[in-house]
C-alpha atoms as a PDB file:
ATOM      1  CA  UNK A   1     -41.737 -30.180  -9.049  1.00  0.00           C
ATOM      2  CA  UNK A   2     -40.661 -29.412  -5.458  1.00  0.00           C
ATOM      3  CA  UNK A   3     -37.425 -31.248  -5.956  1.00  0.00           C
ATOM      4  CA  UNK A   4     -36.391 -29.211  -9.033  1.00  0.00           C
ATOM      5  CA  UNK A   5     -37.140 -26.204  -7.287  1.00  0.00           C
ATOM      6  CA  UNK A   6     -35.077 -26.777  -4.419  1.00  0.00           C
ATOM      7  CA  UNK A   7     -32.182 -27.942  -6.976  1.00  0.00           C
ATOM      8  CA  UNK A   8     -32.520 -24.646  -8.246  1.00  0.00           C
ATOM      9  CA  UNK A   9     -32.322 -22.848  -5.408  1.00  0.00           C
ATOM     10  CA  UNK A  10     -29.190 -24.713  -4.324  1.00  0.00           C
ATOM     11  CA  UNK A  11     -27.324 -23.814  -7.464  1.00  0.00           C
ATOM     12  CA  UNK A  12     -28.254 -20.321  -7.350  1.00  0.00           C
ATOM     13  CA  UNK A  13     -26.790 -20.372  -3.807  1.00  0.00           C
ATOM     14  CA  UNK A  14     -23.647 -22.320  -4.979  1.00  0.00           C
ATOM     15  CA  UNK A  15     -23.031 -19.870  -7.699  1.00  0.00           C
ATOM     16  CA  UNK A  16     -23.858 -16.410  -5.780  1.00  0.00           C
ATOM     17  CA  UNK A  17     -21.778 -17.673  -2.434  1.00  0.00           C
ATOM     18  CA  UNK A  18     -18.432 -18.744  -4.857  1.00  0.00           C
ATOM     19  CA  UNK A  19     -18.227 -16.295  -7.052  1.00  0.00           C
ATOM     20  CA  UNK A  20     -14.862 -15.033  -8.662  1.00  0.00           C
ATOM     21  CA  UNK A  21     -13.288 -11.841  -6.885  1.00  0.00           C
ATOM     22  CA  UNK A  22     -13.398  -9.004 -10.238  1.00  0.00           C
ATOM     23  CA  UNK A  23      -9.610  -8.819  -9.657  1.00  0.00           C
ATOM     24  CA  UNK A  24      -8.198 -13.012  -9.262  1.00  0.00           C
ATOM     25  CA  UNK A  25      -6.191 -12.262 -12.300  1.00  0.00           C
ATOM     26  CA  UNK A  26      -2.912  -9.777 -12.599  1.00  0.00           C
ATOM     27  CA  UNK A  27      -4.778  -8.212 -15.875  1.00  0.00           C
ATOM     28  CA  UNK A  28      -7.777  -7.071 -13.836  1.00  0.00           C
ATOM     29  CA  UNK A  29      -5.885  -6.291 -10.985  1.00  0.00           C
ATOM     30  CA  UNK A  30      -7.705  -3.422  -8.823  1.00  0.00           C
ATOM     31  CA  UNK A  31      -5.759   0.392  -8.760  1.00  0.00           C
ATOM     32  CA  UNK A  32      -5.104   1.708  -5.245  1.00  0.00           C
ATOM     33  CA  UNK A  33      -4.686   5.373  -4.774  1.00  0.00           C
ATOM     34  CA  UNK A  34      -1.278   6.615  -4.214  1.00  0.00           C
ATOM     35  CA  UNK A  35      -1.021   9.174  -0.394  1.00  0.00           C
ATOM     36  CA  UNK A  36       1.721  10.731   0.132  1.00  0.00           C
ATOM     37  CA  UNK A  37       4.866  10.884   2.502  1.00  0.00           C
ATOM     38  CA  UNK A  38       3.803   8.108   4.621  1.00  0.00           C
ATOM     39  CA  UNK A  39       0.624   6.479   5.411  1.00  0.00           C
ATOM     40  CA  UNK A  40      -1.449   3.875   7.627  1.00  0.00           C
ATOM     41  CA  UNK A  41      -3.302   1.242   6.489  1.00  0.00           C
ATOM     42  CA  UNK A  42      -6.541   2.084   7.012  1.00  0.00           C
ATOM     43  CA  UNK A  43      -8.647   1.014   3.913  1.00  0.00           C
ATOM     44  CA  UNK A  44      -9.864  -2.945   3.648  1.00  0.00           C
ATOM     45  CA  UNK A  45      -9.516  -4.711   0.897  1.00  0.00           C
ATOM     46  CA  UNK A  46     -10.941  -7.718  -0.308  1.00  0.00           C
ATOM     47  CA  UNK A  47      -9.804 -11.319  -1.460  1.00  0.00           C
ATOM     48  CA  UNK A  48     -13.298 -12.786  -0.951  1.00  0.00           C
ATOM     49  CA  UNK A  49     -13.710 -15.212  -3.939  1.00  0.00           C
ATOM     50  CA  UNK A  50      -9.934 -15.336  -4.482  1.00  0.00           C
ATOM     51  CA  UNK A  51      -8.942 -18.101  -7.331  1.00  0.00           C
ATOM     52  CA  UNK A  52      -5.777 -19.626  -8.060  1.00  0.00           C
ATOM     53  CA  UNK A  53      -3.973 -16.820 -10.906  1.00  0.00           C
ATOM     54  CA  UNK A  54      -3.492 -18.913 -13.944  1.00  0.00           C
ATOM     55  CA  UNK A  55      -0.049 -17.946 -15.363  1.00  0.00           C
ATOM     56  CA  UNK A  56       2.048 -16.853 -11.634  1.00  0.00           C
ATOM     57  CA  UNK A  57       2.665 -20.170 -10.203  1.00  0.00           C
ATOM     58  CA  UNK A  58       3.963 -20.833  -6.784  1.00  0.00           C
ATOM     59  CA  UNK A  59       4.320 -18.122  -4.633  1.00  0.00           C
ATOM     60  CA  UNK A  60       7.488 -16.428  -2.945  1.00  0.00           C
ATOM     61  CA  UNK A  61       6.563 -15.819   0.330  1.00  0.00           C
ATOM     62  CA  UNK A  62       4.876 -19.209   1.153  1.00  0.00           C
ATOM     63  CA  UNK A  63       6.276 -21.384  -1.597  1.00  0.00           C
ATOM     64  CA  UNK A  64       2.852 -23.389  -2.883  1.00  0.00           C
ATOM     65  CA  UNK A  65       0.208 -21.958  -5.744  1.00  0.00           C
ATOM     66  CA  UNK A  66      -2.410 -20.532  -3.810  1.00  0.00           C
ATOM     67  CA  UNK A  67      -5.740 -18.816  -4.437  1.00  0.00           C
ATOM     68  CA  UNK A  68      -4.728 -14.913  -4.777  1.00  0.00           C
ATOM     69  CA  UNK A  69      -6.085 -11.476  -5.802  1.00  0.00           C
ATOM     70  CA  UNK A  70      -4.765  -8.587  -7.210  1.00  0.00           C
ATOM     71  CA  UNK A  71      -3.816  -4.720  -6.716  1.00  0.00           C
ATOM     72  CA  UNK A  72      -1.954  -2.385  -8.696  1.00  0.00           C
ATOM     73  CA  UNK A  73      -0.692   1.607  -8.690  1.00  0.00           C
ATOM     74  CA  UNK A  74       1.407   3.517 -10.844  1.00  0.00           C
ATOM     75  CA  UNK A  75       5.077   3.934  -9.554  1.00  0.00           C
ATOM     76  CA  UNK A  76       5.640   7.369  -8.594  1.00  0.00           C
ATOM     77  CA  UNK A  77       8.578   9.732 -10.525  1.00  0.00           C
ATOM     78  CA  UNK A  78      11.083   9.057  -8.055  1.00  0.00           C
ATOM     79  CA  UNK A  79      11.234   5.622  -8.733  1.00  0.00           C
ATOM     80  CA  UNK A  80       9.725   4.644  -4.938  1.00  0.00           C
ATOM     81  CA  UNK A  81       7.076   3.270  -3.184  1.00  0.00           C
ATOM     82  CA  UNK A  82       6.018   2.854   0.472  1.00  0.00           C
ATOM     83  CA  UNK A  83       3.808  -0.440   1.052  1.00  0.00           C
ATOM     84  CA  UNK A  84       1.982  -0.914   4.185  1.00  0.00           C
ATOM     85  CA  UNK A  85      -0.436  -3.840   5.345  1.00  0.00           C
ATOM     86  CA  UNK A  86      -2.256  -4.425   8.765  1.00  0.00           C
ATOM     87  CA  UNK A  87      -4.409  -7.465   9.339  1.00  0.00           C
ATOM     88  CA  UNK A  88      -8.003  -6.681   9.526  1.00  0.00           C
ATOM     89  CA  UNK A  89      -9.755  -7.511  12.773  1.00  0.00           C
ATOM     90  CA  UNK A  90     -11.278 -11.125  12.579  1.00  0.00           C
ATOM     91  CA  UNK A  91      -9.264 -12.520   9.635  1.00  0.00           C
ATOM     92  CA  UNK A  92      -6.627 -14.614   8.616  1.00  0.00           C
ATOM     93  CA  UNK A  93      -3.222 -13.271   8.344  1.00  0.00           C
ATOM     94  CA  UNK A  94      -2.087 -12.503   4.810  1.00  0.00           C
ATOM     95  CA  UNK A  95       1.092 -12.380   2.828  1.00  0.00           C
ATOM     96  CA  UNK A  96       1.027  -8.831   0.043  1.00  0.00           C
ATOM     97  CA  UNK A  97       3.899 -10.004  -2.381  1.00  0.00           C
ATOM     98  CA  UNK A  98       5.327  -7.492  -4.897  1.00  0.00           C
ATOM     99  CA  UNK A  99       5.518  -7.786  -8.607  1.00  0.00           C
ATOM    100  CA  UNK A 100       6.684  -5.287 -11.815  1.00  0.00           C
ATOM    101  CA  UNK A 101       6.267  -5.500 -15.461  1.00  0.00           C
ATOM    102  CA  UNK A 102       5.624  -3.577 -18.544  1.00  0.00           C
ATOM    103  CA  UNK A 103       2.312  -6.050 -19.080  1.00  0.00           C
ATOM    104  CA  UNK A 104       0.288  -7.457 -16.789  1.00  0.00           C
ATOM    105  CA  UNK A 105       0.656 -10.517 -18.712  1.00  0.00           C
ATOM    106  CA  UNK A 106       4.163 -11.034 -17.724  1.00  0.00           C
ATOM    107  CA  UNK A 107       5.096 -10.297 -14.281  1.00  0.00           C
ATOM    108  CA  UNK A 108       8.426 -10.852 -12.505  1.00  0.00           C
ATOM    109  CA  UNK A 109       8.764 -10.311  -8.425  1.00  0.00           C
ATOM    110  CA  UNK A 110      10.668  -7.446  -7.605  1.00  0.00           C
ATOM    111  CA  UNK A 111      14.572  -8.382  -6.862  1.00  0.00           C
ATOM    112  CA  UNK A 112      15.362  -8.022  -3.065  1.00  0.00           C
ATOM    113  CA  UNK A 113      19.035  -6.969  -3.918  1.00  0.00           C
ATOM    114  CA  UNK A 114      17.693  -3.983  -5.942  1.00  0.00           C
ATOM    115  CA  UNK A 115      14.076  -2.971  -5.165  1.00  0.00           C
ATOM    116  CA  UNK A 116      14.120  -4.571  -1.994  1.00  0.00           C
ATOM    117  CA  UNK A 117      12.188  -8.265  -0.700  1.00  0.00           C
ATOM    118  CA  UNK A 118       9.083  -8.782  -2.218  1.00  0.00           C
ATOM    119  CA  UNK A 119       6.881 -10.329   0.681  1.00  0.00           C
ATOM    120  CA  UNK A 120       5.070  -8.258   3.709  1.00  0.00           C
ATOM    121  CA  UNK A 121       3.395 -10.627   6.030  1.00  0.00           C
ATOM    122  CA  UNK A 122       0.610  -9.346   8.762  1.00  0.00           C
ATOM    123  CA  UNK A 123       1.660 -11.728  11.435  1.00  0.00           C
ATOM    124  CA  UNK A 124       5.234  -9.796  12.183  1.00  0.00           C
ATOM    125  CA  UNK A 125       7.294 -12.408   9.941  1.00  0.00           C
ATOM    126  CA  UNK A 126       8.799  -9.299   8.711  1.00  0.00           C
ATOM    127  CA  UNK A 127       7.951  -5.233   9.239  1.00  0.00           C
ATOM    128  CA  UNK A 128       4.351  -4.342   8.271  1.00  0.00           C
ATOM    129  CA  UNK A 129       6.113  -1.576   5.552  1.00  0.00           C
ATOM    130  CA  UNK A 130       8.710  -1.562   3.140  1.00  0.00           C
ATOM    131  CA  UNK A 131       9.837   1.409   1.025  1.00  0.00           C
ATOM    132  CA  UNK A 132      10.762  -0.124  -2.261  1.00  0.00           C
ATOM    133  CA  UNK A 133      13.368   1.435  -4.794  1.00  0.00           C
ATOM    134  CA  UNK A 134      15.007   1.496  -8.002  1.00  0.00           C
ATOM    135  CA  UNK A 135      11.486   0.940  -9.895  1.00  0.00           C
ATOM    136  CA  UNK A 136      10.381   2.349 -12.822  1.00  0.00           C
ATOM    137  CA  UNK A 137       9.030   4.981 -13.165  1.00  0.00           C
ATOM    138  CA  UNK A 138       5.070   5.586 -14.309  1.00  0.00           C
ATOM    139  CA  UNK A 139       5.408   1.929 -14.742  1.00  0.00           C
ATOM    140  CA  UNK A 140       3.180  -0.192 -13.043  1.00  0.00           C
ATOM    141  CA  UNK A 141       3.364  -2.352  -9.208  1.00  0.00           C
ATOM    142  CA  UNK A 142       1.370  -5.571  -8.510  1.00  0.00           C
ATOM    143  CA  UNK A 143       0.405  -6.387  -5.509  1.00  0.00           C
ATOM    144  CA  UNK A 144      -0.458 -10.461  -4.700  1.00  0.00           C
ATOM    145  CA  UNK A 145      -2.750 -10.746  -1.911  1.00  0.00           C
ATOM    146  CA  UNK A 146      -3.418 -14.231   0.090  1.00  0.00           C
ATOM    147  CA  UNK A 147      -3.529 -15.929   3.524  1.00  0.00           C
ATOM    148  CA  UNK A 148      -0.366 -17.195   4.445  1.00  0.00           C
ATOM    149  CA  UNK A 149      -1.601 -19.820   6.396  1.00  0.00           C
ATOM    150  CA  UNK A 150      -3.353 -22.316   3.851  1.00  0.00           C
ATOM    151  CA  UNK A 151      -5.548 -24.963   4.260  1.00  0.00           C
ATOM    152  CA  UNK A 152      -6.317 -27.785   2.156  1.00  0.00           C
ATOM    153  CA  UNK A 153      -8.357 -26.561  -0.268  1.00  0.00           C
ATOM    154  CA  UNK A 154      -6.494 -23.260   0.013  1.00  0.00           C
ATOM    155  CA  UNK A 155      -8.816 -20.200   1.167  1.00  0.00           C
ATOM    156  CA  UNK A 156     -10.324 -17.606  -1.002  1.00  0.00           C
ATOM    157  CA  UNK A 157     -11.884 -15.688   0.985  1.00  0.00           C
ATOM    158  CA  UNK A 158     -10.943 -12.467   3.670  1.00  0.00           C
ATOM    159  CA  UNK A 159      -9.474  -8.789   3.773  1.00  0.00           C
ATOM    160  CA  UNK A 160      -6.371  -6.770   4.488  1.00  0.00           C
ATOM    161  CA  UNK A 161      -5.802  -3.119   5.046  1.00  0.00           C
ATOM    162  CA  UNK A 162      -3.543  -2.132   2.231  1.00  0.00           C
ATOM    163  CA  UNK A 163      -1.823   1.856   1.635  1.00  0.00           C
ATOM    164  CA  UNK A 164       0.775   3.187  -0.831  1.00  0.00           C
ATOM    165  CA  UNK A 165       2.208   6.072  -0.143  1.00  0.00           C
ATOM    166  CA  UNK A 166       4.665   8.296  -3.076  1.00  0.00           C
ATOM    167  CA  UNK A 167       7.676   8.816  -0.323  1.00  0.00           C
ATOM    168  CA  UNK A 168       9.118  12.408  -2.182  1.00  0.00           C
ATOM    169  CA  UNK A 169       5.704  14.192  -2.303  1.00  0.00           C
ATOM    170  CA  UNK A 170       4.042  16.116   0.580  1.00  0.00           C
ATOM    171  CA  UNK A 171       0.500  17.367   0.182  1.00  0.00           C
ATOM    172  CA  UNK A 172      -1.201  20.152  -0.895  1.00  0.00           C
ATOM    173  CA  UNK A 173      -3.260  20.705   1.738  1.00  0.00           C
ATOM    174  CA  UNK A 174      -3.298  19.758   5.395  1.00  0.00           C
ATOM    175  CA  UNK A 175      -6.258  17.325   5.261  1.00  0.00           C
ATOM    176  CA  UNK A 176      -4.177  14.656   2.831  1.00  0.00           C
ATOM    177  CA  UNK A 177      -1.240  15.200   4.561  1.00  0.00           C
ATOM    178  CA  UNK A 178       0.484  12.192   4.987  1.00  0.00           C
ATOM    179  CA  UNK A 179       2.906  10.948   7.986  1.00  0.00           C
ATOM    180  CA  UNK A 180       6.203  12.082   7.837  1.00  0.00           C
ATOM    181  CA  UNK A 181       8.915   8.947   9.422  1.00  0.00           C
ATOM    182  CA  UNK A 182      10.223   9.875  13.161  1.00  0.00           C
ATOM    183  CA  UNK A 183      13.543   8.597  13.541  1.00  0.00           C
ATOM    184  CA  UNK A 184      14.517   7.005  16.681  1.00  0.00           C
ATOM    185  CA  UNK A 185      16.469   9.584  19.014  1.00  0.00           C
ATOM    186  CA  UNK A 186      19.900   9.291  19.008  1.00  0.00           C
ATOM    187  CA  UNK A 187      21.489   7.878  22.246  1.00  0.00           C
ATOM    188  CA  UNK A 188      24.295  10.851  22.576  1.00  0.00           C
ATOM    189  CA  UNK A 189      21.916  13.496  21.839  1.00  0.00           C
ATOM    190  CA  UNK A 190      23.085  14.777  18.281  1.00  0.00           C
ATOM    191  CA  UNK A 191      20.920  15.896  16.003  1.00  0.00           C
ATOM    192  CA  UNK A 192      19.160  14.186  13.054  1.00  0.00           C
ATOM    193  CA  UNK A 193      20.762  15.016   9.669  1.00  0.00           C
ATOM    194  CA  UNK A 194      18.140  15.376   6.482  1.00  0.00           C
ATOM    195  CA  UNK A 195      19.425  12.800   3.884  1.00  0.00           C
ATOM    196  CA  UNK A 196      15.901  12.420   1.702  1.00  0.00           C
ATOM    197  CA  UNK A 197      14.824  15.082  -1.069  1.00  0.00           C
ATOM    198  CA  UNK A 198      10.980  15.912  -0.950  1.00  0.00           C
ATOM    199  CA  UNK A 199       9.266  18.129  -4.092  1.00  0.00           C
ATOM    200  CA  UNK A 200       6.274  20.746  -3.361  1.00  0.00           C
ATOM    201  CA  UNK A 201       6.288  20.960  -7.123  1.00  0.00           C
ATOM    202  CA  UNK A 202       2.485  22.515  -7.759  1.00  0.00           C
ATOM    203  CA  UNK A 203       2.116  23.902  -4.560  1.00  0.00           C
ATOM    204  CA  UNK A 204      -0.821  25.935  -3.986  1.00  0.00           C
ATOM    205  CA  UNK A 205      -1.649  28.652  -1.149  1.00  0.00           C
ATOM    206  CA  UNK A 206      -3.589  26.733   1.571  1.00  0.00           C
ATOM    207  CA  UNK A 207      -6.885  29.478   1.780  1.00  0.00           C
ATOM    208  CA  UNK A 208      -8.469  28.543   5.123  1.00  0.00           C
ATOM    209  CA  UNK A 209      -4.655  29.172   6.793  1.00  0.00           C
ATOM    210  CA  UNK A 210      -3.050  31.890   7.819  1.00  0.00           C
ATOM    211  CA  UNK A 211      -0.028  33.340   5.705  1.00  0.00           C
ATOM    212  CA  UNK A 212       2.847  31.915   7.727  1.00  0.00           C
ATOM    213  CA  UNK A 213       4.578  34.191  10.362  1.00  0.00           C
ATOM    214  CA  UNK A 214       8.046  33.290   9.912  1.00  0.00           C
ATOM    215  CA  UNK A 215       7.100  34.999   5.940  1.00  0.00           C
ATOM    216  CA  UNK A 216       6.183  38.489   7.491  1.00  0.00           C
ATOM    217  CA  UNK A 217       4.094  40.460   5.416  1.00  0.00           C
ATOM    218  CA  UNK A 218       4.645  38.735   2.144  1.00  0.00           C
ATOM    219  CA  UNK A 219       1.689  39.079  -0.205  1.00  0.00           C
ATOM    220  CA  UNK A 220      -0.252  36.002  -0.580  1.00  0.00           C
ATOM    221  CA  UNK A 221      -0.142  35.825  -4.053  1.00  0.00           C
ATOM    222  CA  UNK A 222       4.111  34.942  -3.438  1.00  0.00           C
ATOM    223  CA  UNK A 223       2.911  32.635  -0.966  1.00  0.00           C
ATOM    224  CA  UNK A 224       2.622  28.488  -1.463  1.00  0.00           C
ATOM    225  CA  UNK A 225       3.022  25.534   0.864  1.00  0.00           C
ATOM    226  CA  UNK A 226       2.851  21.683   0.941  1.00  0.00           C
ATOM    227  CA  UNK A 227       1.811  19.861   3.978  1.00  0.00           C
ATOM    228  CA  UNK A 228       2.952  16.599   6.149  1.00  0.00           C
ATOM    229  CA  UNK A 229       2.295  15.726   9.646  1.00  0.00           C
ATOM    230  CA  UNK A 230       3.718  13.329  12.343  1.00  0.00           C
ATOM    231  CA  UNK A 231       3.370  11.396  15.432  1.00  0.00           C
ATOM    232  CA  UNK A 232       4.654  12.806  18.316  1.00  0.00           C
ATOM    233  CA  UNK A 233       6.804  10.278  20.435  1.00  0.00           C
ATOM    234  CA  UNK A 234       5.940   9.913  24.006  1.00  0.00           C
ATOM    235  CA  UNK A 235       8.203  12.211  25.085  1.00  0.00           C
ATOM    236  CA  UNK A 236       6.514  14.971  23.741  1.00  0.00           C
ATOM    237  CA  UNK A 237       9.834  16.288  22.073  1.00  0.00           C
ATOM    238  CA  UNK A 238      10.778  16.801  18.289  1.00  0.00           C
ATOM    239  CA  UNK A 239      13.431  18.277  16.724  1.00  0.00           C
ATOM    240  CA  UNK A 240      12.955  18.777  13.047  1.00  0.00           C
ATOM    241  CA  UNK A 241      15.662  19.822  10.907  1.00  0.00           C
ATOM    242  CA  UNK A 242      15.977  20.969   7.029  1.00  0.00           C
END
């Protein structure tokens, strides 16, 4: 009796301690909020109980099948997405490899030449971010998570920090504002020239604020705004320009 017992015990440890991540397959793949602007990783994600996905196949970034899990957002209406990863303290790096489709059950890798190259890797292979273009939009981004650095069987098991940002939107308020890019000053001194087109479509009037002072004494009620914000280099200086 104390043998079956402790057989027992053991497979309810077995099958607690390996069980399947909710999202190992494209078709249950996990939705990640969309910021806006720019953003930093900041949330961890999970590929604990990561399984090998069972109609992908070999992977781009590494080359082998390996045991993966899944994320997924909805492609903003400009047709772009910003990606970012960090490596979470304590674990394994990670590749986060990019995939679109009308169905989850038939995904193709975005094409480097037109959306841009599918694979962000946490140990500096490549830049932590990538703004991807030319997608659909309202269609639907999946993102393949796993260690890039596999072992023999390959590991299941870790976390990433993971954000996606909609790069044409600014916020409504200042509390989700999202980072705003700071270009690298320019050697000679000239000044920065806008090129990118941002919306404040559904802009509200920010109520704990005060009404602007470059607006004067305009009512309120004429009064909306959108919000970003931004690092300021070490210098101390910005110029901003519209």
């Amino acid at each position: 009796m104390k043998q079956i017992i402790q057989l027992i015990l053991l497979l309810a440890f077995y099958t607690t301690g390996h069980a399947q991540a909710p999202n190992d397959e494209p078709c249950n793949a996990i939705a990640i909020p969309i910021g806006n602007t720019g953003c930093e990783p900041t949330t961890v994600y999970s590929y604990t109980g990561a399984t090998y996905s069972s109609a992908v196949g070999n992977t781009r970034c590494i080359g082998p099948n390996v045991k993966d899990v899944w994320y997924k957002f909805t492609v903003p209406s400009n047709g772009e997405i910003l990606i970012a990863i960090a490596m979470n303290a304590g674990e394994y790096q990670i590749a986060v490899e990019l995939y679109k489709s009308t169905s989850c059950s038939a995904l193709s890798q975005v094409d480097e030449a037109v959306e841009g190259f599918p694979c962000l890797y946490s140990n500096g292979y490549t830049e932590l971010s990538r703004i991807y273009k030319n997608l659909i939009p309202g269609s639907t981004g999946y993102l393949r998570v796993y260690q890039t650095f596999p072992q023999n069987p390959f590991p299941g098991s870790g976390s990433v920090k993971i954000c996606a940002s909609n790069t044409g939107a600014f916020a409504d308020d200042p509390c989700n504002a999202g980072y705003f890019p700071v270009a690298a000053g320019d050697p000679l001194g000239q000044a920065c020239m806008p090129t990118r087109a941002f919306t404040w479509a559904g802009a509200t009037l920010t109520p704990a604020v005060p009404n602007p002072s470059c607006l004067q004494n305009m009512p309120a009620a004429d009064i909306r705004d959108v919000w970003f914000k931004v690092k300021v280099p070490a210098t101390g200086k910005l110029q901003i320009n519209t």
